[in-house]
Protein backbone atom coordinates (compact mmCIF):
# COMPACT_ATOMS: atom_id res chain seq x y z
CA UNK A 1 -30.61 2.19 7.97
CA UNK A 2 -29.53 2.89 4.95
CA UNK A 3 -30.29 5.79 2.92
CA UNK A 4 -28.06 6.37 0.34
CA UNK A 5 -28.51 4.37 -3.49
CA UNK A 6 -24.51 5.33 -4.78
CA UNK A 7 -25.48 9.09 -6.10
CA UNK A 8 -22.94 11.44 -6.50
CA UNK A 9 -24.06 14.71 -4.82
CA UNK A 10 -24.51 17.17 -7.42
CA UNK A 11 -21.17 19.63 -6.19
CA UNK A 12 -19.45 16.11 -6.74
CA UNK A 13 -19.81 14.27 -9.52
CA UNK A 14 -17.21 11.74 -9.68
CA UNK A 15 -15.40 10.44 -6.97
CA UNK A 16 -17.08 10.19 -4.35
CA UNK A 17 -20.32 8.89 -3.72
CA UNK A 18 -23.02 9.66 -0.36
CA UNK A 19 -23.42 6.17 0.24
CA UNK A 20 -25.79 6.62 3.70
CA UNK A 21 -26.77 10.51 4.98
CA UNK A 22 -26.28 11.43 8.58
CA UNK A 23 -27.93 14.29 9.77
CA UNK A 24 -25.62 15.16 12.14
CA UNK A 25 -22.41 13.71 11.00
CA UNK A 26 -19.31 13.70 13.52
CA UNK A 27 -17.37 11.34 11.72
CA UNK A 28 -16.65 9.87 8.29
CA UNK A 29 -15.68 6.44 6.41
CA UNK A 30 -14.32 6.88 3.52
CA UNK A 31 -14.72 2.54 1.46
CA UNK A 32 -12.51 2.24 -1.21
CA UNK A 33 -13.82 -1.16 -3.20
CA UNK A 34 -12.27 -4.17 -4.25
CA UNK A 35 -11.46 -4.34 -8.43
CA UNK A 36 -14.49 -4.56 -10.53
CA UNK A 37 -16.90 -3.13 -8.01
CA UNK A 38 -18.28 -0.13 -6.80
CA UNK A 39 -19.15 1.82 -3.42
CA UNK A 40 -22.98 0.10 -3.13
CA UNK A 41 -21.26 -3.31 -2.57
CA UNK A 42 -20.20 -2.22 0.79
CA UNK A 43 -23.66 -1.06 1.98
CA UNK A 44 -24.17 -3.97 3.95
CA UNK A 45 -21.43 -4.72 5.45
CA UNK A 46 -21.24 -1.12 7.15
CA UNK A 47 -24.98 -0.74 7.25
CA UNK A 48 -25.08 -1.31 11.03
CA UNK A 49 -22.65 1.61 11.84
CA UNK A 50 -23.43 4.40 14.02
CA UNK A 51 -26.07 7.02 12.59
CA UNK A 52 -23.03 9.86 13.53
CA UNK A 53 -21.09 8.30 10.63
CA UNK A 54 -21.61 9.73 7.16
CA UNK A 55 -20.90 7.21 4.96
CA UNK A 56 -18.96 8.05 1.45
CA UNK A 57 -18.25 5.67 -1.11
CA UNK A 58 -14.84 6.09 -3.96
CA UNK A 59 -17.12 5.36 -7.67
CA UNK A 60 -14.04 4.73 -10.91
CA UNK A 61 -15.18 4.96 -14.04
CA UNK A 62 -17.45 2.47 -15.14
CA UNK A 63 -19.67 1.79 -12.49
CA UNK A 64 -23.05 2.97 -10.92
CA UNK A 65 -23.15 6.80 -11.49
CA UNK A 66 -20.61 6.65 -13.99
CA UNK A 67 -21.51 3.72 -15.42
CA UNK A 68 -21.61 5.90 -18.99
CA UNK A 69 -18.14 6.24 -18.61
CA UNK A 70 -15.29 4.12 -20.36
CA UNK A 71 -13.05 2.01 -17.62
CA UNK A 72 -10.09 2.88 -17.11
CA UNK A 73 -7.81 5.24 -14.89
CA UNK A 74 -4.71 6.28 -13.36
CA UNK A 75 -3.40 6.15 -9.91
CA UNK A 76 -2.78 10.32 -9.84
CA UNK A 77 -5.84 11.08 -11.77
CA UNK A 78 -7.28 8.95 -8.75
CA UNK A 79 -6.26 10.33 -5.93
CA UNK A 80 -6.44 13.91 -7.25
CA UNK A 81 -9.92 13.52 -7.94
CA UNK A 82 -10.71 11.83 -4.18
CA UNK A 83 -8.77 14.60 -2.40
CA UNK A 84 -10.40 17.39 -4.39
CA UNK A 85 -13.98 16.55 -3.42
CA UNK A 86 -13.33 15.61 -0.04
CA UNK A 87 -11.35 19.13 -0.06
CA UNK A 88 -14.79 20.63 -0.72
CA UNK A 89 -16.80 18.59 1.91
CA UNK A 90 -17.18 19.30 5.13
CA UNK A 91 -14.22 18.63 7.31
CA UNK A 92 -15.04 15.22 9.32
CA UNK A 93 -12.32 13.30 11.43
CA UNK A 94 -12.23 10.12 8.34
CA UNK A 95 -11.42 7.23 8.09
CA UNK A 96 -10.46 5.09 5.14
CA UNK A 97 -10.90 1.73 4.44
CA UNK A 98 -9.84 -0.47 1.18
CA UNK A 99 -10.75 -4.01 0.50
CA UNK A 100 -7.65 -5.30 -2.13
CA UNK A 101 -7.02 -3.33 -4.52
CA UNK A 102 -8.97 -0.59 -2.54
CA UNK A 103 -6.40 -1.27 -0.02
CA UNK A 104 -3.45 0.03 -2.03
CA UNK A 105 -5.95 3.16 -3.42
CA UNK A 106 -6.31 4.14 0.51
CA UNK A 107 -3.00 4.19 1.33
CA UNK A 108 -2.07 6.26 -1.86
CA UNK A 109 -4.86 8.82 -1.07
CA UNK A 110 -3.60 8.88 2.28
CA UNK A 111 0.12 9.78 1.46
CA UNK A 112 -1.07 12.15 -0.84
CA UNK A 113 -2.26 14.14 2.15
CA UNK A 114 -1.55 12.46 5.11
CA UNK A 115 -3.71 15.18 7.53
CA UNK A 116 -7.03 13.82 6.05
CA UNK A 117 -7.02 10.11 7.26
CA UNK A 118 -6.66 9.28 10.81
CA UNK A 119 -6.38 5.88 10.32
CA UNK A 120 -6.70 3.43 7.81
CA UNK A 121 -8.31 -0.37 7.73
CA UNK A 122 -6.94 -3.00 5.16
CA UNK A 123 -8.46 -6.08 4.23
CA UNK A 124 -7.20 -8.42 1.77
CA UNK A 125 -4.22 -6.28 0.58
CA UNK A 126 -1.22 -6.99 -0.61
CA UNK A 127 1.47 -4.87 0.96
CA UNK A 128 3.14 -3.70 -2.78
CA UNK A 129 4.49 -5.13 -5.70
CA UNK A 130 7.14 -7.25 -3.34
CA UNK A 131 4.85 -8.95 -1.34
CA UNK A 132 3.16 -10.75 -4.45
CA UNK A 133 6.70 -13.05 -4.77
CA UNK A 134 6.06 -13.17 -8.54
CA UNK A 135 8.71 -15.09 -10.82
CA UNK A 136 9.19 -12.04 -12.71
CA UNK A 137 9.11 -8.74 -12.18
CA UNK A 138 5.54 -6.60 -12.22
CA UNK A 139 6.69 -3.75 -13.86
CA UNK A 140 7.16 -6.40 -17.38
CA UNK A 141 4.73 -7.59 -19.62
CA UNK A 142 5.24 -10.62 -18.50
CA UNK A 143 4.19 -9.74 -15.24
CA UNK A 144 1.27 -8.11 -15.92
CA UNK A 145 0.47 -11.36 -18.00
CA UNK A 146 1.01 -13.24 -14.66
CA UNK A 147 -1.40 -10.53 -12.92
CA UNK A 148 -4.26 -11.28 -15.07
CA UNK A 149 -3.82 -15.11 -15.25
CA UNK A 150 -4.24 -14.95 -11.21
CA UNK A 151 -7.84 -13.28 -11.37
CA UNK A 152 -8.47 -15.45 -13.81
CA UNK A 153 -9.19 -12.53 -16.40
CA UNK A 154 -7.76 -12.65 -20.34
CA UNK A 155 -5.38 -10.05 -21.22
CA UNK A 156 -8.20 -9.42 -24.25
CA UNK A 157 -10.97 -8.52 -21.66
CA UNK A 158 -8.76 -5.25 -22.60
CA UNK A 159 -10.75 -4.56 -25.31
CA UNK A 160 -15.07 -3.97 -25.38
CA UNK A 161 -15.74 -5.94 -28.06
CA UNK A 162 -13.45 -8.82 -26.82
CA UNK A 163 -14.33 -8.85 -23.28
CA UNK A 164 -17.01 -11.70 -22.32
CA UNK A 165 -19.00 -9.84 -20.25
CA UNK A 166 -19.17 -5.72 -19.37
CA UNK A 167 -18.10 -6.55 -15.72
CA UNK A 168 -15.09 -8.89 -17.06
CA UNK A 169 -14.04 -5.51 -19.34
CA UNK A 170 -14.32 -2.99 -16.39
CA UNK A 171 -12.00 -5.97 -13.86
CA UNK A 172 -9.52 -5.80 -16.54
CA UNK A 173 -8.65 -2.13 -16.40
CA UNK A 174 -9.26 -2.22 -12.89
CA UNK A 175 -6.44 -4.55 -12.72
CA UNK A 176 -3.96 -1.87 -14.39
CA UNK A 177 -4.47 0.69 -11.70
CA UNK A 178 -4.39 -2.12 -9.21
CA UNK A 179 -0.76 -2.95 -10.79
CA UNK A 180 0.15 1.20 -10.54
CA UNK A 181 -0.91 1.14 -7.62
CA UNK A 182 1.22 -2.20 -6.48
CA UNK A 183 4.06 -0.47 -7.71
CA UNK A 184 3.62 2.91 -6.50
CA UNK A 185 2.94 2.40 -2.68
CA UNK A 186 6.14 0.44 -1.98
CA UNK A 187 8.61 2.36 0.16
CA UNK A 188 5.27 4.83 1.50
CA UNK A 189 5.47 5.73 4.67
CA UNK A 190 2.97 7.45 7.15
CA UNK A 191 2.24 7.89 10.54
CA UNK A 192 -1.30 7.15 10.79
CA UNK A 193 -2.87 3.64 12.99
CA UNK A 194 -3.04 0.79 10.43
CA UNK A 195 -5.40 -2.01 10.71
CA UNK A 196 -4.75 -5.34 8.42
CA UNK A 197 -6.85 -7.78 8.09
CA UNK A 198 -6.28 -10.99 6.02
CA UNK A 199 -8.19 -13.61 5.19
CA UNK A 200 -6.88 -17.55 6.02
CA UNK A 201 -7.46 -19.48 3.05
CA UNK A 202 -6.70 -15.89 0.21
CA UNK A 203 -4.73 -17.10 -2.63
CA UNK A 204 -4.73 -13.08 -3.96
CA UNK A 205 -3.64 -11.48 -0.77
CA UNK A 206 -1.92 -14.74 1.29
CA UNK A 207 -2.30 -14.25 5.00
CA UNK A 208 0.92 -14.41 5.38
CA UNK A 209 1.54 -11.30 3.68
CA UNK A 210 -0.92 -8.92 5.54
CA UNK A 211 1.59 -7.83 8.14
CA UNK A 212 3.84 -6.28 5.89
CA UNK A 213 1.62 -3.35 5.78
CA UNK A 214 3.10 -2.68 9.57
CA UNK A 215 6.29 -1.08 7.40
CA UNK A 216 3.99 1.86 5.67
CA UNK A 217 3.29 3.16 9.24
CA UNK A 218 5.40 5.20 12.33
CA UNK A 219 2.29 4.75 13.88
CA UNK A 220 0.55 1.84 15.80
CA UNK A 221 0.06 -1.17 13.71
CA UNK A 222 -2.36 -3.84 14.30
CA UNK A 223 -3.31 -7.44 12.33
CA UNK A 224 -5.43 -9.99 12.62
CA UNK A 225 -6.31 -13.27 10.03
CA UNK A 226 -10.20 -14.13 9.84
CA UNK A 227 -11.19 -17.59 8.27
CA UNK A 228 -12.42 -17.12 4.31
CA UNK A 229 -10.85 -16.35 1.14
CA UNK A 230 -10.77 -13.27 -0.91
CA UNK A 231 -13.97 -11.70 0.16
CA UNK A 232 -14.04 -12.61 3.34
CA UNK A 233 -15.34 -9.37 4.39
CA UNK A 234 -19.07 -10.37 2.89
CA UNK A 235 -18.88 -13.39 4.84
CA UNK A 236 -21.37 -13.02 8.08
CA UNK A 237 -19.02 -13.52 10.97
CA UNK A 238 -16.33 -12.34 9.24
CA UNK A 239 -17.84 -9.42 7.99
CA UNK A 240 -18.97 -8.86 11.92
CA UNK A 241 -15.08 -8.81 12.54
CA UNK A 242 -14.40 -6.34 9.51
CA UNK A 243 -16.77 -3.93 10.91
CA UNK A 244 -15.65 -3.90 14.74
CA UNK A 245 -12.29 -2.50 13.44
CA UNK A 246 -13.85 -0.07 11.47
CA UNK A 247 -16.09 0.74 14.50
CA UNK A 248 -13.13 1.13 16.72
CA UNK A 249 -10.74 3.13 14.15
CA UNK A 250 -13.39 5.63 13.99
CA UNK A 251 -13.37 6.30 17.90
CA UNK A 252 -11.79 9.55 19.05
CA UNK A 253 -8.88 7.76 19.88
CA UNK A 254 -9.08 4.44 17.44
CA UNK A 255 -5.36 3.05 18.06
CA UNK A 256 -3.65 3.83 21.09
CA UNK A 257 0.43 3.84 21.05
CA UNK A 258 1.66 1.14 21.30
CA UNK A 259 -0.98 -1.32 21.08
CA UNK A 260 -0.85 -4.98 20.83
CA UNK A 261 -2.36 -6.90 17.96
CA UNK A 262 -5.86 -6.04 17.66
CA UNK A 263 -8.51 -7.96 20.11
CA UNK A 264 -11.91 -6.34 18.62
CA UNK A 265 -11.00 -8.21 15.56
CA UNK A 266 -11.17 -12.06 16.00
CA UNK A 267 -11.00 -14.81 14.11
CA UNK A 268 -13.50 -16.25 14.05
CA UNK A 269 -14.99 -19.26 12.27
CA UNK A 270 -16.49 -19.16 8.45
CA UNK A 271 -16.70 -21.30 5.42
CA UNK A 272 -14.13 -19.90 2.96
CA UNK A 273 -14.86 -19.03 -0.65
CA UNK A 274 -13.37 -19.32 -3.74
């Protein structure tokens, strides 16, 4: 189904990314990617999502159409440039959704202006710099040391020419804004329906963790664990659960008040990964 290859349309030519064209788009999904990737990762994973749905992918520097481009970003220079070219689209009901560190990018793009997103779906995020339980504190060298020794990424992958590979060089400035945003979204609050998601066996974003995110919202909260690690979201049956709570958050009404934890989203069985 799809029909989009991760262009930029040519009145935006950053941020934001057509990732499948509906020709009679009602609604919107809005995939903010994990560190190190970009939008066409997703493709997919949401492929099977109703034709009504246009289908717009958040591109940093460094990857697919900007792959001419240097890494390497802020958190407001971010959001700014999201919420400026979604400012000149055409006004959809959206939703967003974040895997990880795309997780924290949604929820800062959402404060920024809350009337935009109606809801928001989180897998694999941590819930802010707290929720990490490091021995020292993020906002230290040392603890963006410790950040870096988690993914498993040298603190020299900094530089071009001592990176190992071009996709270990783009994951290590990705993993700056991921610790800007860590440290920015703590204390947020909004009033939009949260989905979490976590995955069981995530040594980046524990399971345990996921239902902090219930704090960042007045609004109806719901969380569920799936079996996998990190990426569990590009796991088959997982990825099947992933996609029901997108499916549902984009419904006219995608979280009633109220509501218990969420039942579309199950867990359900799958061999974790590493």
């Amino acid at each position: 189904m799809s029909s989009g290859t991760g262009r930029a349309d040519a009145a935006d030519p950053q941020w934001t990314v057509r990732l499948r064209r509906a020709d009679r788009p009602a609604r919107r999904l809005l995939v903010f990617p994990h560190a190190g990737a970009g939008p066409d990762t997703y493709l997919r994973l949401l492929d099977d999502l109703p034709a009504d749905v246009e289908l717009l992918g958040v591109a940093l520097p460094g990857r697919e159409h900007r792959t001419a481009e240097p890494p390497g970003t802020t958190l407001t220079a971010t959001v700014s440039g999201i919420l400026g070219e979604l400012r000149r689209r055409e006004p959809l009901p959206t939703v967003y959704y974040g895997h990880s560190m795309g997780a924290l990018l949604a929820v800062a793009t959402a404060r920024a202006d809350p009337a935009r997103c109606r809801a928001l779906v989180l897998t694999a995020g941590v819930p802010g710099a707290d929720a990490l339980n490091l021995p020292v504190a993020l906002d230290t060298p040392e603890g963006l040391e410790l950040m870096f020794a988690r993914h498993r990424v040298p603190m020299r992958a900094l530089d071009s020419d001592l990176a190992r590979t071009p996709e270990e060089y783009r994951l290590a400035h990705d993993l700056i804004l991921a610790r800007e945003a860590l440290l920015a979204v703590g204390g947020l609050r909004l009033d939009c329906p949260i989905t979490a998601i976590g995955g069981r066996d995530d040594q980046l974003a524990p399971a345990a963790a996921v239902p902090g995110w219930q704090r960042y919202t007045t609004g109806p909260f719901r969380h569920t664990t799936v079996k996998g690690a990190h990426f569990f979201p590009f796991l088959q049956t997982s990825g099947s659960a992933v996609l029901a709570a997108i499916s549902e958050a984009l419904e006219p009404a995608p979280l009633g008040a109220g509501a218990a934890p969420v039942s579309a989203v199950r867990t359900t069985p799958t061999g974790g990964i590493g």
